[in-house]
N, C-alpha and C. Protein backbone atom coordinates (compact mmCIF):
# COMPACT_ATOMS: atom_id res chain seq x y z
N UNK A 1 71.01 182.94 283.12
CA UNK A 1 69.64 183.33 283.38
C UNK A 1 69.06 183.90 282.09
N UNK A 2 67.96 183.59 281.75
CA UNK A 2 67.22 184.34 280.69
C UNK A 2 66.38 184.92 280.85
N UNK A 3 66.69 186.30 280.07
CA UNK A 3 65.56 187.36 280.47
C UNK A 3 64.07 187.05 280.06
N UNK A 4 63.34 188.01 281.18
CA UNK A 4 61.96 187.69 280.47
C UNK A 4 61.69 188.03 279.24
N UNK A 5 62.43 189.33 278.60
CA UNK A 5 62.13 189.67 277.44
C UNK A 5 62.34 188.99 276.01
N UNK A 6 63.33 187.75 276.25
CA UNK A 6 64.02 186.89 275.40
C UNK A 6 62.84 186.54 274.13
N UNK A 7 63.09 186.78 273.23
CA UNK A 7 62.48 186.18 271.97
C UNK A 7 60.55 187.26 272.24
N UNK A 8 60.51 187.76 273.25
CA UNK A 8 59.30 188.05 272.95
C UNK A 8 58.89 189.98 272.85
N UNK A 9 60.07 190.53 272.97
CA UNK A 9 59.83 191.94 272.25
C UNK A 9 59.86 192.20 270.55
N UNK A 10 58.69 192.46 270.04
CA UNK A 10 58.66 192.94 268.99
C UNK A 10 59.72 193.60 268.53
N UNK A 11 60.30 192.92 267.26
CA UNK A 11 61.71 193.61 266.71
C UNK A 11 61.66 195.13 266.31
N UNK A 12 60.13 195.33 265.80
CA UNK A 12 59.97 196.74 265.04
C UNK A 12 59.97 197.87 265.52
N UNK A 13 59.99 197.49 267.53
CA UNK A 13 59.52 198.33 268.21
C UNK A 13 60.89 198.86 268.60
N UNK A 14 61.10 200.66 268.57
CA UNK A 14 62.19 201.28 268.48
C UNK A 14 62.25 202.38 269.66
N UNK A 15 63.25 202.68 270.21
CA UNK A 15 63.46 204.08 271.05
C UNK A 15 62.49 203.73 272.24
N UNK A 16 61.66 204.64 272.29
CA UNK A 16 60.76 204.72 273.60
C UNK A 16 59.61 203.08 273.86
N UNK A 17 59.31 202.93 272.59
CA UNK A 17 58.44 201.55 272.63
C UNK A 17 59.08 200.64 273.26
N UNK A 18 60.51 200.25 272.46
CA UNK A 18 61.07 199.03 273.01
C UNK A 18 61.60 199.14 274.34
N UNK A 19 62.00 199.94 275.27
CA UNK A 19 62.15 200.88 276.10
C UNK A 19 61.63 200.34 277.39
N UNK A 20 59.89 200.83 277.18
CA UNK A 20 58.73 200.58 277.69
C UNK A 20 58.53 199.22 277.63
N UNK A 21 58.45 198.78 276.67
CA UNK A 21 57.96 197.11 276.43
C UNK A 21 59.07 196.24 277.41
N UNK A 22 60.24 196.93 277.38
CA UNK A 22 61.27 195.85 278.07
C UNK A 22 61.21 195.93 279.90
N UNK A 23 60.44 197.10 279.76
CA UNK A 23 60.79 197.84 281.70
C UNK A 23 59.13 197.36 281.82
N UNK A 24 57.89 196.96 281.28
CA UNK A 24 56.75 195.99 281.76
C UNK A 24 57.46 194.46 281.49
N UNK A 25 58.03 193.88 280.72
CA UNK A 25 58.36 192.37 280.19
C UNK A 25 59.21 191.83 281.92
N UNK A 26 60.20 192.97 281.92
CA UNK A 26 60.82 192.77 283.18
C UNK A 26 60.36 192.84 284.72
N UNK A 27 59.73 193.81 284.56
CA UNK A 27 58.42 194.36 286.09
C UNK A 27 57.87 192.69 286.12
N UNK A 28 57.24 192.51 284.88
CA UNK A 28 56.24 191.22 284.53
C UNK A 28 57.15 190.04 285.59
N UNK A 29 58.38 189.58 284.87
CA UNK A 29 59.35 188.31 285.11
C UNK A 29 59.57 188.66 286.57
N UNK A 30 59.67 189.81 287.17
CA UNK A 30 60.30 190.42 288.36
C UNK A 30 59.31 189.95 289.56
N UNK A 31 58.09 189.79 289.00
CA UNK A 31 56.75 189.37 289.96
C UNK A 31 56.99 187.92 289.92
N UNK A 32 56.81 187.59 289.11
CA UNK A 32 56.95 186.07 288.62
C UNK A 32 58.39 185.69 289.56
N UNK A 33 59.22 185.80 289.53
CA UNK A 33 60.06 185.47 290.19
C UNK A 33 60.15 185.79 291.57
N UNK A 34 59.88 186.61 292.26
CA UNK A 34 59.60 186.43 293.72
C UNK A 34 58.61 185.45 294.14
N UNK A 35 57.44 185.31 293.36
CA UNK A 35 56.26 184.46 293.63
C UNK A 35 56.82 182.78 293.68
N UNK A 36 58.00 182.58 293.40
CA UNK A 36 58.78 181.47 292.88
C UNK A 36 59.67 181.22 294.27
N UNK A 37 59.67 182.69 294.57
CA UNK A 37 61.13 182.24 295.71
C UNK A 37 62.54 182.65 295.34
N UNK A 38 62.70 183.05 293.93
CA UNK A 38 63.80 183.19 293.25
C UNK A 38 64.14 184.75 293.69
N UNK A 39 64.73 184.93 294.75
CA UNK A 39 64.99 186.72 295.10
C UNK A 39 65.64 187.26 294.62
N UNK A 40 66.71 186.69 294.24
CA UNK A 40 68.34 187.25 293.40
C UNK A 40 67.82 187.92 292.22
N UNK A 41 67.39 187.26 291.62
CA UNK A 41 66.63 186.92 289.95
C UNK A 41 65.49 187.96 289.90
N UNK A 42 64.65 188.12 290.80
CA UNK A 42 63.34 189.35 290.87
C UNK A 42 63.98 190.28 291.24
N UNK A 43 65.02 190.64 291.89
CA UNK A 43 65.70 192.36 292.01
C UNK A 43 66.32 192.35 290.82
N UNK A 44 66.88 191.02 290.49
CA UNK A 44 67.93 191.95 289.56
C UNK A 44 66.97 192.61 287.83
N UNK A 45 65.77 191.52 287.68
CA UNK A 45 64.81 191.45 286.85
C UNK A 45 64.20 193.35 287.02
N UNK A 46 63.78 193.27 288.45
CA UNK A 46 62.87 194.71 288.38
C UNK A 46 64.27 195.95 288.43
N UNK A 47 65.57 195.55 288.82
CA UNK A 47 66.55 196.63 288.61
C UNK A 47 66.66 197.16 286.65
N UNK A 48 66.56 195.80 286.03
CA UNK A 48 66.51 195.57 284.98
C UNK A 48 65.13 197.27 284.14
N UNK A 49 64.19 196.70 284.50
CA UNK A 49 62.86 196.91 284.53
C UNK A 49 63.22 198.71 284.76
N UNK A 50 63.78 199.25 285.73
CA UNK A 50 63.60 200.58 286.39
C UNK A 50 64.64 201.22 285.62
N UNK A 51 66.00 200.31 285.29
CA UNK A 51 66.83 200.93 283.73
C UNK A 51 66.14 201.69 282.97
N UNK A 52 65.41 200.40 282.04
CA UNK A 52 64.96 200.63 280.85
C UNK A 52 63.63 201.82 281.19
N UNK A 53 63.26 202.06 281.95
CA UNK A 53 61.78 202.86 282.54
C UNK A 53 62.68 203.98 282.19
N UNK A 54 63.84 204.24 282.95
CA UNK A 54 64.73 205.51 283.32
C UNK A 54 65.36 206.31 281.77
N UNK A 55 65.69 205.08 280.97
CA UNK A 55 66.62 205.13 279.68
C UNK A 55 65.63 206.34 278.80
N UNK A 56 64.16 205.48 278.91
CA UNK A 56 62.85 206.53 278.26
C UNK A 56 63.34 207.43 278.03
N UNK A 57 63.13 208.60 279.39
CA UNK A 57 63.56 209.91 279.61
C UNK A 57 64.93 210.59 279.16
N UNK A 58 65.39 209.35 278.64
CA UNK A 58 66.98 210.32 277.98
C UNK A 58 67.18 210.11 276.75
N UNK A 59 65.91 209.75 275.87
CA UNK A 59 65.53 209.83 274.28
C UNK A 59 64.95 211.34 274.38
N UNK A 60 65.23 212.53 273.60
CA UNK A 60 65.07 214.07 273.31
C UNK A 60 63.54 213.51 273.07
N UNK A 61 62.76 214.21 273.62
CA UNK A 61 61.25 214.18 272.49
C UNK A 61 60.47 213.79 272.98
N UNK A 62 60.88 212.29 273.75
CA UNK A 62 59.86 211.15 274.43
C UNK A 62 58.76 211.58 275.30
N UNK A 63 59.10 212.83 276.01
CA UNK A 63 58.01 213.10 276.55
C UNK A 63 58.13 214.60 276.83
N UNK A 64 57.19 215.26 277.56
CA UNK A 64 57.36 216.90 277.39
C UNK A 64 57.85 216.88 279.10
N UNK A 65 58.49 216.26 279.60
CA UNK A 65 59.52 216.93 280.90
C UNK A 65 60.88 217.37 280.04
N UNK A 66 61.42 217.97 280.71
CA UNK A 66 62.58 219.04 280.28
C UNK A 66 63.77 218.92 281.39
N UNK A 67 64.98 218.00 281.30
CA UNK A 67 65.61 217.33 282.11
C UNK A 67 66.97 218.48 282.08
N UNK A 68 67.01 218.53 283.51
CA UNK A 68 68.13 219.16 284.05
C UNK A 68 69.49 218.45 284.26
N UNK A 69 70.43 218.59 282.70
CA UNK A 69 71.34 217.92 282.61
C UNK A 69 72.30 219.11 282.88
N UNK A 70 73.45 218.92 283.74
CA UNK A 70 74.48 219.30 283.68
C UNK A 70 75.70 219.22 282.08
N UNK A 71 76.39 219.87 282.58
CA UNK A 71 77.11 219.73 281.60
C UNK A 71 78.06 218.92 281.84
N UNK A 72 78.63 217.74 280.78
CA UNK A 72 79.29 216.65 281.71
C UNK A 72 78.54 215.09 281.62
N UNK A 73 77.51 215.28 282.08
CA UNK A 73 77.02 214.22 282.41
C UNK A 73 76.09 213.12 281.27
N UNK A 74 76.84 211.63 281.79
CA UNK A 74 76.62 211.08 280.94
C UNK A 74 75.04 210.51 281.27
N UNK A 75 74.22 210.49 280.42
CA UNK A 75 72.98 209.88 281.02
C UNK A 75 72.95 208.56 280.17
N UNK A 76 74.09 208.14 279.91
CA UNK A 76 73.71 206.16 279.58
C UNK A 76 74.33 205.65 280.76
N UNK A 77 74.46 206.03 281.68
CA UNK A 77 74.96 205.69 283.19
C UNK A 77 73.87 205.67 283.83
N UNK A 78 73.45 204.61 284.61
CA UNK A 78 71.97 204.49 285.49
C UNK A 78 72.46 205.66 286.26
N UNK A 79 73.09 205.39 287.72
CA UNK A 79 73.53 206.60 288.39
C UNK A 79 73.17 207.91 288.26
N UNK A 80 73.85 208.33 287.09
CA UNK A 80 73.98 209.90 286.44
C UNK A 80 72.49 209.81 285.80
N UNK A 81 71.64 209.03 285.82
CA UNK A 81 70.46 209.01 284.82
C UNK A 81 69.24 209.64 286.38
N UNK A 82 69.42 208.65 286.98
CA UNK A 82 69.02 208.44 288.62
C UNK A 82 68.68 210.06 288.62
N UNK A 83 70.43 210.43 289.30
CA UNK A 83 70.09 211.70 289.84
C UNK A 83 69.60 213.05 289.10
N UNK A 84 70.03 212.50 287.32
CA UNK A 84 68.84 213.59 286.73
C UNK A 84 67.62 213.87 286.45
N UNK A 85 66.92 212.36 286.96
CA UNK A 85 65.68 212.69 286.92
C UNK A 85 64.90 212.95 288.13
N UNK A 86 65.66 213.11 289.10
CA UNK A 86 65.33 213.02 290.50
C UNK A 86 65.03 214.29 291.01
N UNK A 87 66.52 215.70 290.01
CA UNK A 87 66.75 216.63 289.99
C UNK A 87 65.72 217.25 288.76
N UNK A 88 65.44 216.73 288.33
CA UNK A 88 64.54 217.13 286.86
C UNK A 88 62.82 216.64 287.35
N UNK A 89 63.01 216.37 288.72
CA UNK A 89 60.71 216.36 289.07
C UNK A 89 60.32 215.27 288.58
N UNK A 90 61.33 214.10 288.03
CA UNK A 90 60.15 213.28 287.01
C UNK A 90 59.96 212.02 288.83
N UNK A 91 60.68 211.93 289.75
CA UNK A 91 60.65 210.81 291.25
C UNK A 91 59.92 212.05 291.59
N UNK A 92 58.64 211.47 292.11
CA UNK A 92 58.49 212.23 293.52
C UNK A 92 59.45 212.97 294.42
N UNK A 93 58.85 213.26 295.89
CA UNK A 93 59.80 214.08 296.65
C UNK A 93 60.16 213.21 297.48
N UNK A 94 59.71 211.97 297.92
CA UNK A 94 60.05 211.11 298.39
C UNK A 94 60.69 210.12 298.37
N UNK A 95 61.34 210.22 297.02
CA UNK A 95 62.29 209.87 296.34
C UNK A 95 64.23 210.18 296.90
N UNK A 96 64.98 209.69 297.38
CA UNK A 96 66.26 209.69 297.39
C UNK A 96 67.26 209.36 296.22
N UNK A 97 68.88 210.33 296.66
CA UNK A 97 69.67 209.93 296.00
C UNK A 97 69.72 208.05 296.72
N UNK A 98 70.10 208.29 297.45
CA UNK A 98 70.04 207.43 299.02
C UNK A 98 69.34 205.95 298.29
N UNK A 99 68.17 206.32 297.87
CA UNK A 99 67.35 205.11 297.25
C UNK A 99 68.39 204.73 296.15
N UNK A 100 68.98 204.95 295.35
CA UNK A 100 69.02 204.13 294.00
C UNK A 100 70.69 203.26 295.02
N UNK A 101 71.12 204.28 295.60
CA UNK A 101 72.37 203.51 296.23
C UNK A 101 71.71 202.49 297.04
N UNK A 102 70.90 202.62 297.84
CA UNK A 102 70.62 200.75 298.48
C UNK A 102 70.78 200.08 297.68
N UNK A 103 69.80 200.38 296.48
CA UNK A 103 69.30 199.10 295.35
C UNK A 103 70.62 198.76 294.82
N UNK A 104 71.93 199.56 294.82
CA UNK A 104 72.89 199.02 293.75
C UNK A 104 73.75 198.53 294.84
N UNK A 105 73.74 198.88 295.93
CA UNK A 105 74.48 198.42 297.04
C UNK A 105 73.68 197.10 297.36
N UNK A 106 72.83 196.52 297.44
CA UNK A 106 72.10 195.41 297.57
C UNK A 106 72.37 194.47 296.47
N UNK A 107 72.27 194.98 294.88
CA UNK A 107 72.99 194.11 293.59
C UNK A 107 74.46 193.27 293.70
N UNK A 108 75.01 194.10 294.82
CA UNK A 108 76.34 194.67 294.57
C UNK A 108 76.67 192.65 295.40
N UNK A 109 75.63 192.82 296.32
CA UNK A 109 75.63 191.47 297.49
C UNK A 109 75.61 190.04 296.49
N UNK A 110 74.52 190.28 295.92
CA UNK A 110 73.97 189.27 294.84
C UNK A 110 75.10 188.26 294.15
């Protein structure tokens, strides 16, 4: 499968840009591919997409939230990334641990 982002993210773009650019390129392909019929391919595209959205927040600087990391914890792990920003205010309240486990429990089918 080839990503949507293939050949078309700007090389120059670093840390938070490329980041961003890859979690819209993917959202983008993720639409595009349900509209197709292709279901496998649009979750795994927008799982793709909600990574790179998530990764943002664990560059120091990127933005002025202030993330409640344990000590321990690795945040290049979606999971451990998940529940620190969940625990850190950046998800709504309506937000679950619960949620990111469907989505990886649903990958898991794929």
């Amino acid at each position: 499968m080839i990503m949507p982002h293939t050949g078309v993210i700007d090389e120059s773009l670093q840390g938070q840009e490329e980041l961003l650019m890859r979690a819209r390129l993917h959202a983008r392909g993720s639409i595009s591919r349900f509209s197709e019929g292709r279901r496998e391919d649009a979750i795994a595209a927008m799982y793709d997409a909600l990574s790179s959205a998530m990764q943002r927040y664990a560059i120091q600087g990127t933005t002025d939230q202030t993330l409640n990391i344990y000590e321990g914890e690795d945040l290049s792990t979606d999971e451990i990334l998940f529940k620190v920003l969940l625990r850190s205010g950046i998800f709504d309240v309506t937000t679950s641990e619960e949620d990111f486990d469907i989505i990886v429990r649903f990958l898991m089918m794929l």
